[in-house]
Protein backbone atom coordinates (compact mmCIF):
# COMPACT_ATOMS: atom_id res chain seq x y z
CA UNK A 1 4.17 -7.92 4.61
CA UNK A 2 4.11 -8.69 8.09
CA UNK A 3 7.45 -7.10 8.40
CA UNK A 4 6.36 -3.82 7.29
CA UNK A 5 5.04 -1.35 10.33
CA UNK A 6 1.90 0.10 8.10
CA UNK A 7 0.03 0.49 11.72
CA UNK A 8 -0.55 4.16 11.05
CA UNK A 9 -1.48 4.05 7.35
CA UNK A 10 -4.86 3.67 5.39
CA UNK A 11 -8.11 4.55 6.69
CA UNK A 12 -9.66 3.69 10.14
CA UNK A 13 -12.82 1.15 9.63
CA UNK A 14 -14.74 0.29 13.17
CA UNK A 15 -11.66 0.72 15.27
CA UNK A 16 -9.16 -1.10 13.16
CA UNK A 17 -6.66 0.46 10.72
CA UNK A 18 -6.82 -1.15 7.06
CA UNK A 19 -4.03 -0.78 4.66
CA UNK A 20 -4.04 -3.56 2.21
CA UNK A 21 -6.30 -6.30 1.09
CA UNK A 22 -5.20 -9.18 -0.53
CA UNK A 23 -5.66 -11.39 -3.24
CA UNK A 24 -3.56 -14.74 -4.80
CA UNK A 25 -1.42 -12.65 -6.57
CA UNK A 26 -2.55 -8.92 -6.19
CA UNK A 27 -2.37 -6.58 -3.38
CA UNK A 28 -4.74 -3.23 -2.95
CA UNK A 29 -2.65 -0.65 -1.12
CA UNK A 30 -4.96 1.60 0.46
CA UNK A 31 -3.95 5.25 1.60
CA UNK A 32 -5.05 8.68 2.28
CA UNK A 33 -2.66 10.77 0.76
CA UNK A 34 -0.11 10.53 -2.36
CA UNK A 35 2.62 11.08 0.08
CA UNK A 36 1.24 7.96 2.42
CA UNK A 37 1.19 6.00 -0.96
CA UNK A 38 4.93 6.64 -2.27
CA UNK A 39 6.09 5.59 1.33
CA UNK A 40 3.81 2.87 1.19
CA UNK A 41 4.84 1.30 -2.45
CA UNK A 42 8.69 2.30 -1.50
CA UNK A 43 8.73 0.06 1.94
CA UNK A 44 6.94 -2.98 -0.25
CA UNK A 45 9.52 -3.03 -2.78
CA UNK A 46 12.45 -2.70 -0.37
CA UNK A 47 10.38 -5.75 1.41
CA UNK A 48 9.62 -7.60 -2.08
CA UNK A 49 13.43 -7.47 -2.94
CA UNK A 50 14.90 -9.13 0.54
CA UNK A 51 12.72 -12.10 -0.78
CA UNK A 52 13.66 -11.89 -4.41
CA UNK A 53 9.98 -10.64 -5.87
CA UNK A 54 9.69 -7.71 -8.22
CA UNK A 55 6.81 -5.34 -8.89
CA UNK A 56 5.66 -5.27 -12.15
CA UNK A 57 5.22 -1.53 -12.68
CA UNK A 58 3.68 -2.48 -16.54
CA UNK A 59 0.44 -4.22 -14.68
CA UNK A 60 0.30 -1.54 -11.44
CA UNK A 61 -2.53 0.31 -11.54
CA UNK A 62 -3.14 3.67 -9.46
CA UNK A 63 -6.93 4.78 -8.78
CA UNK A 64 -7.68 7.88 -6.52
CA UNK A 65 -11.01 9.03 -5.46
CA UNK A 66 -12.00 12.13 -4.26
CA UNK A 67 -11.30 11.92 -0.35
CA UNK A 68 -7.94 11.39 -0.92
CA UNK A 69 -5.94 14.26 0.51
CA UNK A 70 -2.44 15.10 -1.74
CA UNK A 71 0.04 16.06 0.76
């Protein structure tokens, strides 16, 4: 993950930029825009498979709330 230049993504909270938060074995991706998230889950995967780990798409989940723009 640290490979991945996210440094424009996700929302701004007190100054700093936060894209992701995680977890043992889960990973919250968080975006502003559809667009930001395809980009987003496209780059991890391409990142996952140089170290041989593969999303489970069966167990991904996708929740959107209202201030998130679709670009």
């Amino acid at each position: 993950m640290k490979d991945l230049n996210w440094d424009d993504k996700g929302y701004l909270v007190d100054g700093k930029r936060i894209s992701t938060l995680r977890f043992a074995d889960d990973i919250i991706i968080i975006f502003t825009s559809t667009a930001e998230v395809e980009e987003m889950l496209n780059e991890l995967n391409v990142a996952g498979m140089k170290i041989e780990l593969d999303m489970n798409m069966s167990k991904t989940q996708f929740m959107v709330n209202g201030v998130t723009r679709d670009s």
